[in-house]
PDB file of N, CA and C in Angstrom:
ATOM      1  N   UNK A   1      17.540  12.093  29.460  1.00  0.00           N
ATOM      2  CA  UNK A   1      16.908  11.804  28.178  1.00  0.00           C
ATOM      3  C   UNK A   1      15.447  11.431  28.446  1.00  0.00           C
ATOM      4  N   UNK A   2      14.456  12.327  27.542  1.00  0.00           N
ATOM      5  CA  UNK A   2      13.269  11.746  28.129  1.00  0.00           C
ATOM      6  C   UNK A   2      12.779  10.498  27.499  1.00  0.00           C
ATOM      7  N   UNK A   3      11.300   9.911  27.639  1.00  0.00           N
ATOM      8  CA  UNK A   3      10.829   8.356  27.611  1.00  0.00           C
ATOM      9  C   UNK A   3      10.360   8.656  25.740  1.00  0.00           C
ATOM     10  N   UNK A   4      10.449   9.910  25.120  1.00  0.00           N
ATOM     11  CA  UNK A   4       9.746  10.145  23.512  1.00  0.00           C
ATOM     12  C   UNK A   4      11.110  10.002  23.154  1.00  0.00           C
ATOM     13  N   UNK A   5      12.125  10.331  23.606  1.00  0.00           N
ATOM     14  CA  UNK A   5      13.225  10.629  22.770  1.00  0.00           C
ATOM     15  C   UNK A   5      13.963   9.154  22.361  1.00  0.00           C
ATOM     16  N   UNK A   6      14.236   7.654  23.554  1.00  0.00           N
ATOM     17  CA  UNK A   6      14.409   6.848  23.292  1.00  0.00           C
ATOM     18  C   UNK A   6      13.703   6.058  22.362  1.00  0.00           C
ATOM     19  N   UNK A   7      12.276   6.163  22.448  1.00  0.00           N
ATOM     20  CA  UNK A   7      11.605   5.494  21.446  1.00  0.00           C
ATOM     21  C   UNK A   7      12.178   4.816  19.821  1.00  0.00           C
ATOM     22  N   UNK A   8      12.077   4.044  19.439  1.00  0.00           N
ATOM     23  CA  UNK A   8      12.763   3.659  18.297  1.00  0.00           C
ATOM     24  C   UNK A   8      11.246   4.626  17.056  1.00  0.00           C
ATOM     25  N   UNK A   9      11.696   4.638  15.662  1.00  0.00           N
ATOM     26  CA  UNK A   9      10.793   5.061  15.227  1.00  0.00           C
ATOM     27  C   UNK A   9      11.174   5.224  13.550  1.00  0.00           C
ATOM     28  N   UNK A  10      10.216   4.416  12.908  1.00  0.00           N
ATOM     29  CA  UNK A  10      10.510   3.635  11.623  1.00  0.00           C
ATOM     30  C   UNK A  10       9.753   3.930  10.669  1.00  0.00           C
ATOM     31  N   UNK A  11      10.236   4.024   9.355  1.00  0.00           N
ATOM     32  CA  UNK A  11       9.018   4.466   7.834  1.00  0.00           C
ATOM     33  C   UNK A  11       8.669   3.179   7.074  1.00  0.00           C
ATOM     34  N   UNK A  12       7.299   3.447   7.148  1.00  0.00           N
ATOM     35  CA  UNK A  12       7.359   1.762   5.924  1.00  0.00           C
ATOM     36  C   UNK A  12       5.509   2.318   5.279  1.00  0.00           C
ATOM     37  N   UNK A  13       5.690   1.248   4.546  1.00  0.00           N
ATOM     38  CA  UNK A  13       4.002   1.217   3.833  1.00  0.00           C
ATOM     39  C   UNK A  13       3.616   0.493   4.424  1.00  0.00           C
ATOM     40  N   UNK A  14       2.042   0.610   4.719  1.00  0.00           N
ATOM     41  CA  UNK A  14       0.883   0.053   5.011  1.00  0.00           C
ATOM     42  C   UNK A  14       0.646  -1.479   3.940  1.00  0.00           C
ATOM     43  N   UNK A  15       0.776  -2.577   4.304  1.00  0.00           N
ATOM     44  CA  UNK A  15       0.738  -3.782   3.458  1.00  0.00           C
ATOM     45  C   UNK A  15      -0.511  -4.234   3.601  1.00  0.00           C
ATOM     46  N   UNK A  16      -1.094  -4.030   4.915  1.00  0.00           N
ATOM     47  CA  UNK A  16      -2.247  -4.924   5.484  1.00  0.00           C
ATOM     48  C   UNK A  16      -3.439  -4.546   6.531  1.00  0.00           C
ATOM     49  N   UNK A  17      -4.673  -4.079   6.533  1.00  0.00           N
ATOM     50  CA  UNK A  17      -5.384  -3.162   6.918  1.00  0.00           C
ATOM     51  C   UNK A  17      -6.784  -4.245   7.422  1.00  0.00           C
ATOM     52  N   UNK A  18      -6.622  -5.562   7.444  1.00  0.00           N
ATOM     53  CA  UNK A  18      -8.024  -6.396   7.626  1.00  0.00           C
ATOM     54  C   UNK A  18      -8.530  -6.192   9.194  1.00  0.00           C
ATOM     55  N   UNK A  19      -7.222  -6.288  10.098  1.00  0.00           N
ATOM     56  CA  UNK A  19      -7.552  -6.189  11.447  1.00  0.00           C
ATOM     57  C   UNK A  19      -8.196  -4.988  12.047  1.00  0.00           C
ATOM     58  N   UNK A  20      -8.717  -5.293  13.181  1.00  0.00           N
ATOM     59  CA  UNK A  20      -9.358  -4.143  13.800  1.00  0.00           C
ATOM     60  C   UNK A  20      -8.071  -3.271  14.454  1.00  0.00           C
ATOM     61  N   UNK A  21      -7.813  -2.297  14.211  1.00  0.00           N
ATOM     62  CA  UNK A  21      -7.477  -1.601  14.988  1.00  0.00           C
ATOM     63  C   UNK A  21      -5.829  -1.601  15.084  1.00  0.00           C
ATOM     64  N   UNK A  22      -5.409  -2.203  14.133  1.00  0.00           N
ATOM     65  CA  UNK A  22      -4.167  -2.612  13.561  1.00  0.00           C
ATOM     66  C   UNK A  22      -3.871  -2.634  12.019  1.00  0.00           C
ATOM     67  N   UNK A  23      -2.652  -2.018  11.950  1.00  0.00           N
ATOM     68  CA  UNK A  23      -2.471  -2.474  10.780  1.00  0.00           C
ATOM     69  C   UNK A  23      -0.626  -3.081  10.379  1.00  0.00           C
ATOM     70  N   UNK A  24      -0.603  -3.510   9.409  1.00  0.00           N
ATOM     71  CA  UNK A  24       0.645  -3.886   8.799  1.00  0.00           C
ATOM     72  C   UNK A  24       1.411  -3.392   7.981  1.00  0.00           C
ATOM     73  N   UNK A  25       2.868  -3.144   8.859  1.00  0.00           N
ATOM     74  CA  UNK A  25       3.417  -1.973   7.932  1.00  0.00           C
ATOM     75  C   UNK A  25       4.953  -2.760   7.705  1.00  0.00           C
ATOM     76  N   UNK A  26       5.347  -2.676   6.313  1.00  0.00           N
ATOM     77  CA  UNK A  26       6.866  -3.330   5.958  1.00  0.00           C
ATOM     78  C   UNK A  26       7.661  -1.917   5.988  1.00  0.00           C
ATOM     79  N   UNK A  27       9.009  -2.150   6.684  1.00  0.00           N
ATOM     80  CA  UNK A  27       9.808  -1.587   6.497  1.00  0.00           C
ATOM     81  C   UNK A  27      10.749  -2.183   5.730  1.00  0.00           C
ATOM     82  N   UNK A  28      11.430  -1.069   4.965  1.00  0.00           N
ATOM     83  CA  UNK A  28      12.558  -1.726   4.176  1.00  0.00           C
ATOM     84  C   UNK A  28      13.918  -1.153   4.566  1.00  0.00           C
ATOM     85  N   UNK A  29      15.089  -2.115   4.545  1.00  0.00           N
ATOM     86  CA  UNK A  29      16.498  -1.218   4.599  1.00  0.00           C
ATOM     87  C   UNK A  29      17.347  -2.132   3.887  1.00  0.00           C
ATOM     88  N   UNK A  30      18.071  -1.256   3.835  1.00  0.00           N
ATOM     89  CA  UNK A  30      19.244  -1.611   2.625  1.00  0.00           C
ATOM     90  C   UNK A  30      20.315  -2.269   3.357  1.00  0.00           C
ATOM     91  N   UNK A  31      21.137  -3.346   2.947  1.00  0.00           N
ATOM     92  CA  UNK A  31      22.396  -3.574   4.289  1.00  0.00           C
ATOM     93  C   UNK A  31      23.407  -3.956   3.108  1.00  0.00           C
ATOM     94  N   UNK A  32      24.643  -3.911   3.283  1.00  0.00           N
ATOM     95  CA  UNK A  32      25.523  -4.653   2.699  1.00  0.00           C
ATOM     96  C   UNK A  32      26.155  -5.731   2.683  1.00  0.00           C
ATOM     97  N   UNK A  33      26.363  -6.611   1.838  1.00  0.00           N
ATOM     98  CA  UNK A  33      26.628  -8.056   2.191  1.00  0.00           C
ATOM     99  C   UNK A  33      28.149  -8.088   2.246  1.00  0.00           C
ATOM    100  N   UNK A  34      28.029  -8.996   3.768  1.00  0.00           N
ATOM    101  CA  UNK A  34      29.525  -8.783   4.692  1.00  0.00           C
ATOM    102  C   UNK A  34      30.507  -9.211   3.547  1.00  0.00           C
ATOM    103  N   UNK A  35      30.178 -10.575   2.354  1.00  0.00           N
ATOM    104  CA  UNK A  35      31.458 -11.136   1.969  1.00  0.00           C
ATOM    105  C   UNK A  35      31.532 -10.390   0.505  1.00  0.00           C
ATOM    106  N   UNK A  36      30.294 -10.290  -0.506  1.00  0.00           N
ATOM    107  CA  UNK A  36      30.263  -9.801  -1.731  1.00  0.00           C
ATOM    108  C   UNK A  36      29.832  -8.469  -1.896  1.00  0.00           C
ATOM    109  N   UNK A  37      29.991  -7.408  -0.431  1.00  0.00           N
ATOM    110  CA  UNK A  37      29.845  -6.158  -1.078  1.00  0.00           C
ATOM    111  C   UNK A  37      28.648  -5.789  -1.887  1.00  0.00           C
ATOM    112  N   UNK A  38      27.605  -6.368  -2.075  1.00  0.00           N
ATOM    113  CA  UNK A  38      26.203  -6.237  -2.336  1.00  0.00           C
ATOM    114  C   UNK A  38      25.441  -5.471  -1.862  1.00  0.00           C
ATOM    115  N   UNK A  39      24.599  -5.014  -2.254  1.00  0.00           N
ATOM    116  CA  UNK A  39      23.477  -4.010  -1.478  1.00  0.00           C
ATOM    117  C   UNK A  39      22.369  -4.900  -1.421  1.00  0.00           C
ATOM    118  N   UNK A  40      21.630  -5.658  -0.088  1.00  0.00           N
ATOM    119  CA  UNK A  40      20.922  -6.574  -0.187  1.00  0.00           C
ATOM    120  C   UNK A  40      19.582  -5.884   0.418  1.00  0.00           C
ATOM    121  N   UNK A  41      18.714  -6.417   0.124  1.00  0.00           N
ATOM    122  CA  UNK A  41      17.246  -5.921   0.413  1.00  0.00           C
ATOM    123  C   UNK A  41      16.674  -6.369   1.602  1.00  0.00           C
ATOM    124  N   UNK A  42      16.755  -6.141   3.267  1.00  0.00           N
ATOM    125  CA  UNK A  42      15.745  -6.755   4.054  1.00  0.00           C
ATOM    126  C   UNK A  42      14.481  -6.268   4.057  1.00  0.00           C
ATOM    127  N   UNK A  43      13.597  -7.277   4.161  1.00  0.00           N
ATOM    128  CA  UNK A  43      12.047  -6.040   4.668  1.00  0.00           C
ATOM    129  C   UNK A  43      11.945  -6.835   5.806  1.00  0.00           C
ATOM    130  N   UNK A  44      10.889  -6.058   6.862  1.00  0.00           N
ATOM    131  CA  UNK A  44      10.925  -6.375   8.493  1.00  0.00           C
ATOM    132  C   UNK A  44       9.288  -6.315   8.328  1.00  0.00           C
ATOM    133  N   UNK A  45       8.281  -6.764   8.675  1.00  0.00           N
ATOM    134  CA  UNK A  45       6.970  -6.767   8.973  1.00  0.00           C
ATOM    135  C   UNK A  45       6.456  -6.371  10.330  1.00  0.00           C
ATOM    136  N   UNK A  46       6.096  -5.502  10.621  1.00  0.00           N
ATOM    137  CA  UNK A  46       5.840  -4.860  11.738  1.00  0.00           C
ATOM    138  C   UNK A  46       4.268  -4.468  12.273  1.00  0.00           C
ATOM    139  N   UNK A  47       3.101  -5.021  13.202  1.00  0.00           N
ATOM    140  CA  UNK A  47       1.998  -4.667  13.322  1.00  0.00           C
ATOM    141  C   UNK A  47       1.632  -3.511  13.767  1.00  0.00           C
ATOM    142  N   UNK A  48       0.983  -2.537  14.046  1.00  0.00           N
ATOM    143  CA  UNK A  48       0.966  -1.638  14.185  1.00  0.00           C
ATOM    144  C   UNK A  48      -0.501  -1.507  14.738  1.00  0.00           C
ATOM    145  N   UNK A  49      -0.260  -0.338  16.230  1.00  0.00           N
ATOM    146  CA  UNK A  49      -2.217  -0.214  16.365  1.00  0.00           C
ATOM    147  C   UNK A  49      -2.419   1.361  15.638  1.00  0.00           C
ATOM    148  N   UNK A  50      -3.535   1.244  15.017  1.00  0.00           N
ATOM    149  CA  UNK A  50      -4.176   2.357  14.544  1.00  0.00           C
ATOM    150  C   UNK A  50      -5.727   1.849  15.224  1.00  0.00           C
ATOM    151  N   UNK A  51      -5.815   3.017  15.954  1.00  0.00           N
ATOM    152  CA  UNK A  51      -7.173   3.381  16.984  1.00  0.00           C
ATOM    153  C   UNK A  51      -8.222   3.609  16.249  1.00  0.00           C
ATOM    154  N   UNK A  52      -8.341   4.215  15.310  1.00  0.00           N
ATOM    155  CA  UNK A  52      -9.308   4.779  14.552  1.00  0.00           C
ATOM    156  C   UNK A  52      -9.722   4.337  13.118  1.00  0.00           C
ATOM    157  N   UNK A  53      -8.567   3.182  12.735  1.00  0.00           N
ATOM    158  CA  UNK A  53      -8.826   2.380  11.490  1.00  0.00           C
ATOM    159  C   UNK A  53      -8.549   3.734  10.103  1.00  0.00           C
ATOM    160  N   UNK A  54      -7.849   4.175  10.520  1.00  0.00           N
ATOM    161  CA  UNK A  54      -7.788   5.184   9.658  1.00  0.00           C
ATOM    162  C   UNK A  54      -6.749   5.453   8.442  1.00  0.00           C
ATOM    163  N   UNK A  55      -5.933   4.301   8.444  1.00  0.00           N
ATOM    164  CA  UNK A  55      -4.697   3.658   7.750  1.00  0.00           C
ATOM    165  C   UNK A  55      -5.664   2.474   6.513  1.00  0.00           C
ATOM    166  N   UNK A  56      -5.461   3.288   5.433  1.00  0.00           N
ATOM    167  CA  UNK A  56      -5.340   2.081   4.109  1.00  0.00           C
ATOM    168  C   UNK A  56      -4.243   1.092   3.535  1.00  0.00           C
ATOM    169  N   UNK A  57      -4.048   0.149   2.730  1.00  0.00           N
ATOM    170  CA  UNK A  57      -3.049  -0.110   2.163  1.00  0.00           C
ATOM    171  C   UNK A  57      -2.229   1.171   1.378  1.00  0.00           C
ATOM    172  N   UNK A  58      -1.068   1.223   1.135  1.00  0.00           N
ATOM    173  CA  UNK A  58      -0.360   1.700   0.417  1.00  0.00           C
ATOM    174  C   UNK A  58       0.178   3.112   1.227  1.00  0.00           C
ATOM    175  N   UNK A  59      -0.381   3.228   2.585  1.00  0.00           N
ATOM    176  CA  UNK A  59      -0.014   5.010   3.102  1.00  0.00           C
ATOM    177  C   UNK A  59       1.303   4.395   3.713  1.00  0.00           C
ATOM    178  N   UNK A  60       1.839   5.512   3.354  1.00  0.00           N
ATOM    179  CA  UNK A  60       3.374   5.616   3.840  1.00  0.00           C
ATOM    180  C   UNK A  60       3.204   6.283   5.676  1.00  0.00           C
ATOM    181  N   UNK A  61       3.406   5.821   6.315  1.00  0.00           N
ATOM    182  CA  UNK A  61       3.535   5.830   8.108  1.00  0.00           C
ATOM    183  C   UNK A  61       4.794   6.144   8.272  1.00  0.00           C
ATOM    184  N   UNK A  62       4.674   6.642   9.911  1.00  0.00           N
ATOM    185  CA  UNK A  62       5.791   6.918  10.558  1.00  0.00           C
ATOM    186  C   UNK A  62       5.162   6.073  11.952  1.00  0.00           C
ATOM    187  N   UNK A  63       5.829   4.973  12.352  1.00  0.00           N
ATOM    188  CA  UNK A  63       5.348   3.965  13.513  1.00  0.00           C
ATOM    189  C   UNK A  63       6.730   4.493  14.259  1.00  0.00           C
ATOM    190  N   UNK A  64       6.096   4.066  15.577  1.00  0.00           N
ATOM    191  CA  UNK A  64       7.077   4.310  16.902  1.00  0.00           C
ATOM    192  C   UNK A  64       7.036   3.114  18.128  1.00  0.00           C
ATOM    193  N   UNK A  65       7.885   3.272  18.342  1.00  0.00           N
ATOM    194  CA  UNK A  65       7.692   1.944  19.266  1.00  0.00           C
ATOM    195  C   UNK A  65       6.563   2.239  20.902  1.00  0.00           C
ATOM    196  N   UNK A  66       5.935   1.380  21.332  1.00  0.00           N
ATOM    197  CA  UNK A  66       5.050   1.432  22.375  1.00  0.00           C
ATOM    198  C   UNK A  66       5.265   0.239  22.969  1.00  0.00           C
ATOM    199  N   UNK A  67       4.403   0.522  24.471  1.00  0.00           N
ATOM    200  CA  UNK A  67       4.632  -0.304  24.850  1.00  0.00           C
ATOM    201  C   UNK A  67       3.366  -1.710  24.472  1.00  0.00           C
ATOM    202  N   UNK A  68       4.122  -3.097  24.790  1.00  0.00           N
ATOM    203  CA  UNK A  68       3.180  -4.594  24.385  1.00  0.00           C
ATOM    204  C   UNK A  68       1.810  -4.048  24.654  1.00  0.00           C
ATOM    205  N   UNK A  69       0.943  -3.759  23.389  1.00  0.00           N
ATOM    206  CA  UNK A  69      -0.430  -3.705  23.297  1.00  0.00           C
ATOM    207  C   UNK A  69      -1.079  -4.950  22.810  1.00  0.00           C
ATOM    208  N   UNK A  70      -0.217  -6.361  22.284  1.00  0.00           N
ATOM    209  CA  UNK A  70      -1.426  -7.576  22.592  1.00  0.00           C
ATOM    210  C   UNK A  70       0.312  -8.469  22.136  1.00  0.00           C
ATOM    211  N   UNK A  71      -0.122  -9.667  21.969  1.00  0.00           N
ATOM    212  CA  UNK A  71       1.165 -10.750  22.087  1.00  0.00           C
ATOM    213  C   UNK A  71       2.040 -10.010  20.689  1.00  0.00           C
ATOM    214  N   UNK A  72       2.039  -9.728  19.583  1.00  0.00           N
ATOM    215  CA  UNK A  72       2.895  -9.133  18.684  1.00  0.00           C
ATOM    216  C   UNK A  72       2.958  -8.014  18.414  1.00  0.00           C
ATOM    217  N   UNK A  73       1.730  -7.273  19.213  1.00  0.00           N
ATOM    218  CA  UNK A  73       1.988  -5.647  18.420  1.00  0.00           C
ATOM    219  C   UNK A  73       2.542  -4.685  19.450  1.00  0.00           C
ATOM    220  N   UNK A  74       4.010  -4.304  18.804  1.00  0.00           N
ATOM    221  CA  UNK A  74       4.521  -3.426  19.949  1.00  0.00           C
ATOM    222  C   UNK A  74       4.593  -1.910  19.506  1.00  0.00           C
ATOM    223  N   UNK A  75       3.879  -1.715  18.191  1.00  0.00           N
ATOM    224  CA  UNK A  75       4.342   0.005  17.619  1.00  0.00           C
ATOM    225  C   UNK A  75       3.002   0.407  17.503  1.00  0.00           C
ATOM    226  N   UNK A  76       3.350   1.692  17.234  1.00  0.00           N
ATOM    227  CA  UNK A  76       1.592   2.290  16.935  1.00  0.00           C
ATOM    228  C   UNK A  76       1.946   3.381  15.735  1.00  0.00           C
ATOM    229  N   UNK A  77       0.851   4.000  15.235  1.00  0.00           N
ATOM    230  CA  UNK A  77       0.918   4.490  13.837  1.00  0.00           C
ATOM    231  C   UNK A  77       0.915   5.911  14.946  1.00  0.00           C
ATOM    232  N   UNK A  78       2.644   6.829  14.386  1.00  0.00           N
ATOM    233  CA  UNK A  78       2.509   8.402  14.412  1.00  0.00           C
ATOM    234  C   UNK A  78       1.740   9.272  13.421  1.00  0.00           C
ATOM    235  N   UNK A  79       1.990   8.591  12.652  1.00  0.00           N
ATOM    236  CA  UNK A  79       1.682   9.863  11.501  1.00  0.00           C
ATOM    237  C   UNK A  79       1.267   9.474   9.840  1.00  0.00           C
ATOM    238  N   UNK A  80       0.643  10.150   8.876  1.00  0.00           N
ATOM    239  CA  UNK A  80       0.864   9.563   7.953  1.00  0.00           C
ATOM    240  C   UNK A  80       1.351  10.282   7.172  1.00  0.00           C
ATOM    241  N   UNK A  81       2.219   9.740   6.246  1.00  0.00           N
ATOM    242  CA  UNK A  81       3.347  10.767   5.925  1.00  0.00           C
ATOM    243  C   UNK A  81       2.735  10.961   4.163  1.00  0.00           C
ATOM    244  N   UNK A  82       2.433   9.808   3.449  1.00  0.00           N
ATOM    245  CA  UNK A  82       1.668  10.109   1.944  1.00  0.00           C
ATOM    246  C   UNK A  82       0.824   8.793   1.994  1.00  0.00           C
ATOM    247  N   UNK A  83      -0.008   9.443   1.317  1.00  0.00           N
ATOM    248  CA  UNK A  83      -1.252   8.715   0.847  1.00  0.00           C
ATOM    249  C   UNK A  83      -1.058   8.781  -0.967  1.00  0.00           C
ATOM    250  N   UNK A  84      -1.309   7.464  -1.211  1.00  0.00           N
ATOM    251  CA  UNK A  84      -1.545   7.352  -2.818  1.00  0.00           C
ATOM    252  C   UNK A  84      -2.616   7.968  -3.566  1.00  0.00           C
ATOM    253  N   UNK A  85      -2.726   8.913  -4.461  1.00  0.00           N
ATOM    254  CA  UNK A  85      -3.696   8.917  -5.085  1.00  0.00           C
ATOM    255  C   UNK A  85      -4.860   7.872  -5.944  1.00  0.00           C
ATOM    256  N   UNK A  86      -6.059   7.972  -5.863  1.00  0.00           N
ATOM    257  CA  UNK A  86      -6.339   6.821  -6.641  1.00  0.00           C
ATOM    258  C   UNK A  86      -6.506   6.840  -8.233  1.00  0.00           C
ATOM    259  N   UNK A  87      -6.506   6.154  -8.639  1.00  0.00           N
ATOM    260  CA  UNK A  87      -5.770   6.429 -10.314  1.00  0.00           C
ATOM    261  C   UNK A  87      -7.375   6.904 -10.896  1.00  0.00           C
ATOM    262  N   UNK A  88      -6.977   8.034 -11.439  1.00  0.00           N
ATOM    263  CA  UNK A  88      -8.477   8.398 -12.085  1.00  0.00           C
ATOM    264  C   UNK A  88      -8.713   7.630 -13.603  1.00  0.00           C
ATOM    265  N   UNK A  89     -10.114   8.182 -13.861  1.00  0.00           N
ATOM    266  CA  UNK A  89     -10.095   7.736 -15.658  1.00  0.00           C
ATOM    267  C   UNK A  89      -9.954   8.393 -16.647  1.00  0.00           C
ATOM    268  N   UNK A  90      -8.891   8.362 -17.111  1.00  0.00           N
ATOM    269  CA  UNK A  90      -8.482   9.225 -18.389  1.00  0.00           C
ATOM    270  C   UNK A  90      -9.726   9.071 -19.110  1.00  0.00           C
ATOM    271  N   UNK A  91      -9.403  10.058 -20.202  1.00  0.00           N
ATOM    272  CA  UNK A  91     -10.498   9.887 -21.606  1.00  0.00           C
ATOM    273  C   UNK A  91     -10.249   9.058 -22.496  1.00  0.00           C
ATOM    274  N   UNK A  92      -8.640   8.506 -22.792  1.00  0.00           N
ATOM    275  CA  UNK A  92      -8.380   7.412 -23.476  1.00  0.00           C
ATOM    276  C   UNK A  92      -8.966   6.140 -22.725  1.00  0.00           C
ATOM    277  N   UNK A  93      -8.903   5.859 -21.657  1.00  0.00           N
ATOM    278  CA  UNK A  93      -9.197   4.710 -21.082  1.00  0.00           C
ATOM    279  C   UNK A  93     -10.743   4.427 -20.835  1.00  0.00           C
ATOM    280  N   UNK A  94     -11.374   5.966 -20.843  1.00  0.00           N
ATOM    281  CA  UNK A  94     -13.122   5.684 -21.243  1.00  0.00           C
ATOM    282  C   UNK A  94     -13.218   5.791 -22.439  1.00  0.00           C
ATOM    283  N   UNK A  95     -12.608   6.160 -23.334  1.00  0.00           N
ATOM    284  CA  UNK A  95     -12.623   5.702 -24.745  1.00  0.00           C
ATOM    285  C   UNK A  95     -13.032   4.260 -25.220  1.00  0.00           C
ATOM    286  N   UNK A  96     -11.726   3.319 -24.461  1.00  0.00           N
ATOM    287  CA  UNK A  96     -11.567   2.727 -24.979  1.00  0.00           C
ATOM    288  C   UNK A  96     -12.604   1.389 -24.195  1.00  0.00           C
ATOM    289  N   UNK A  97     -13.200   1.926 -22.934  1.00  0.00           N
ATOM    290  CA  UNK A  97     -14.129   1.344 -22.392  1.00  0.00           C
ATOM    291  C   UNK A  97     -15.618   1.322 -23.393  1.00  0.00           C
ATOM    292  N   UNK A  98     -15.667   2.178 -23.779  1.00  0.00           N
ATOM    293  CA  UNK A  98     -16.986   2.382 -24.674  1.00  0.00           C
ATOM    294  C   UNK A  98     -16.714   1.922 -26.018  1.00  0.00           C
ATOM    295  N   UNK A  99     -15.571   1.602 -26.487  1.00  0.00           N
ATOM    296  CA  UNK A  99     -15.519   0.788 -27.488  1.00  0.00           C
ATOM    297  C   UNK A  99     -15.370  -0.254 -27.003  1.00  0.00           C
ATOM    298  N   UNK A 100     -15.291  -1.135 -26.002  1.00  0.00           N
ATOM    299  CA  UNK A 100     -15.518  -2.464 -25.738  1.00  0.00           C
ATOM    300  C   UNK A 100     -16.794  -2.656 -25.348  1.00  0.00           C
ATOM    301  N   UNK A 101     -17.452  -1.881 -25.070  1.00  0.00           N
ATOM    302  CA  UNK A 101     -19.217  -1.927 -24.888  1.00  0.00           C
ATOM    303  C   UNK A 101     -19.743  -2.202 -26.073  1.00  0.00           C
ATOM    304  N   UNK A 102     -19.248  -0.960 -27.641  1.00  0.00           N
ATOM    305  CA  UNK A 102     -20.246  -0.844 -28.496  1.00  0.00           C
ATOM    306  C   UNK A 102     -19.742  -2.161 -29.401  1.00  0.00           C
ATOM    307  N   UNK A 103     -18.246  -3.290 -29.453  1.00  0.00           N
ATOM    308  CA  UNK A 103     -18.279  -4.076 -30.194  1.00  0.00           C
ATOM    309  C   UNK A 103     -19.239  -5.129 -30.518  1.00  0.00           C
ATOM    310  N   UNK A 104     -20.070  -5.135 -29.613  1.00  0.00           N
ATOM    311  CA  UNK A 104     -21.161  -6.634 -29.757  1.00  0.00           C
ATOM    312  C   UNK A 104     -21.806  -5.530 -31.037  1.00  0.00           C
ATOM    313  N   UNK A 105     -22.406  -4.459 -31.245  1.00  0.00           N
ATOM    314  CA  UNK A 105     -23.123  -3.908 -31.892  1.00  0.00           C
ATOM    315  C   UNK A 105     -22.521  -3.727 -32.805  1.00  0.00           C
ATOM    316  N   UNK A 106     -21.310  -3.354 -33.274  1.00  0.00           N
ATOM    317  CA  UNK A 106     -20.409  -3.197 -34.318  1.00  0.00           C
ATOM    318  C   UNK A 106     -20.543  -4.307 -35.598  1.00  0.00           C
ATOM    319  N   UNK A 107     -20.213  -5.542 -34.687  1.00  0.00           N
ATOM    320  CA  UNK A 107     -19.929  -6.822 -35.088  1.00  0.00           C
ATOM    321  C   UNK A 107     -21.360  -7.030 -36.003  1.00  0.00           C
ATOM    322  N   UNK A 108     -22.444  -6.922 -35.237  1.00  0.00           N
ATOM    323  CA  UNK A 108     -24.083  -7.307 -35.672  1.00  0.00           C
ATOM    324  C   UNK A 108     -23.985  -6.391 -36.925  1.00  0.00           C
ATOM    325  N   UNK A 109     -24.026  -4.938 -36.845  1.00  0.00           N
ATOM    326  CA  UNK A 109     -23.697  -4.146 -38.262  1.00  0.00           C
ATOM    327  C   UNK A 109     -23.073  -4.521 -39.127  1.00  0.00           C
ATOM    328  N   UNK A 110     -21.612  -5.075 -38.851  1.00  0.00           N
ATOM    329  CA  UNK A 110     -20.882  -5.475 -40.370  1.00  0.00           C
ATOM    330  C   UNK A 110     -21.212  -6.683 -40.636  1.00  0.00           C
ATOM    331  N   UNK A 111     -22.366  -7.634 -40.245  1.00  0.00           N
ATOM    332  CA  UNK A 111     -22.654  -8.925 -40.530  1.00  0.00           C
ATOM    333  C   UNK A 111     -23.277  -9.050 -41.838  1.00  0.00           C
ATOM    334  N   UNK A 112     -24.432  -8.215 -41.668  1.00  0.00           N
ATOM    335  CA  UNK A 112     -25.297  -7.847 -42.901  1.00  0.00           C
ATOM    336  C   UNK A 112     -24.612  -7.774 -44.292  1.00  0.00           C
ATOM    337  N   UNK A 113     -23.817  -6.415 -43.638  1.00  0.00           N
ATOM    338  CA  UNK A 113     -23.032  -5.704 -44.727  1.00  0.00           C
ATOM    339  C   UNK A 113     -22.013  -6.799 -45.908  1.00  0.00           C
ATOM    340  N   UNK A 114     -21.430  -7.917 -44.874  1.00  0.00           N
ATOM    341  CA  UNK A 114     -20.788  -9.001 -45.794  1.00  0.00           C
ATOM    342  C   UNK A 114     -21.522 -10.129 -46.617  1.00  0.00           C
ATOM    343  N   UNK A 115     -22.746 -10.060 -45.944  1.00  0.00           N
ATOM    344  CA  UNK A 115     -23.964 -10.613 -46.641  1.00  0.00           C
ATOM    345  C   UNK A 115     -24.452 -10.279 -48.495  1.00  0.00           C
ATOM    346  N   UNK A 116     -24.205  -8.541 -47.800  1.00  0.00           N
ATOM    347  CA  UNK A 116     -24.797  -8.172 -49.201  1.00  0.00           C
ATOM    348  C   UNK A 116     -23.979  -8.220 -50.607  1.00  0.00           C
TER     349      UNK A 116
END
């Protein structure tokens, strides 16, 4: 068996991107609870080196295990498997941006008007 094939090797999102050259990735798995038959939620926090800083929050990774690259980080980033889009601006939502601009002016117009 060769030394790639033992490797352990895990999917999670990118949580945390401040460090150099590392980043933070949660894995999640599902387990069942031994007495109530539950489907319970663990997440595992895992550091990760990325060489090139090239990992944002939210990218979905494929980490693999390596060997101790500093006192906690033992995986490194394979791959990136999706990246989030970033949410564009609809026309309703610049709509409704430019009507929160033009209310100061709105307001000054119908002032008069209740005057008269």
């Amino acid at each position: 068996m060769s030394e790639q094939a033992r490797r352990k090797v895990r999917v999670g999102r990118v949580i945390g991107d401040k460090m150099d050259k590392t980043v933070v990735v949660v894995v999640e798995r599902r387990v069942q609870h031994p007495l109530y038959r539950k489907s319970v939620k663990h997440v595992t926090k895992f550091k990760a080196h990325d060489p090139a800083n090239a990992y944002n929050v939210g990218d979905l990774v494929r980490i693999e295990e390596t060997r101790p690259l500093s006192r906690t980080k033992r995986w490194r980033v394979a791959e990136l498997l999706e990246r989030p889009e970033a949410p564009e601006l609809t026309s309703e939502s610049a709509m409704a941006q430019v009507a929160v601009a033009d209310a100061p002016a709105a307001v000054e117009a119908a002032e008069p008007e209740a005057e008269a």
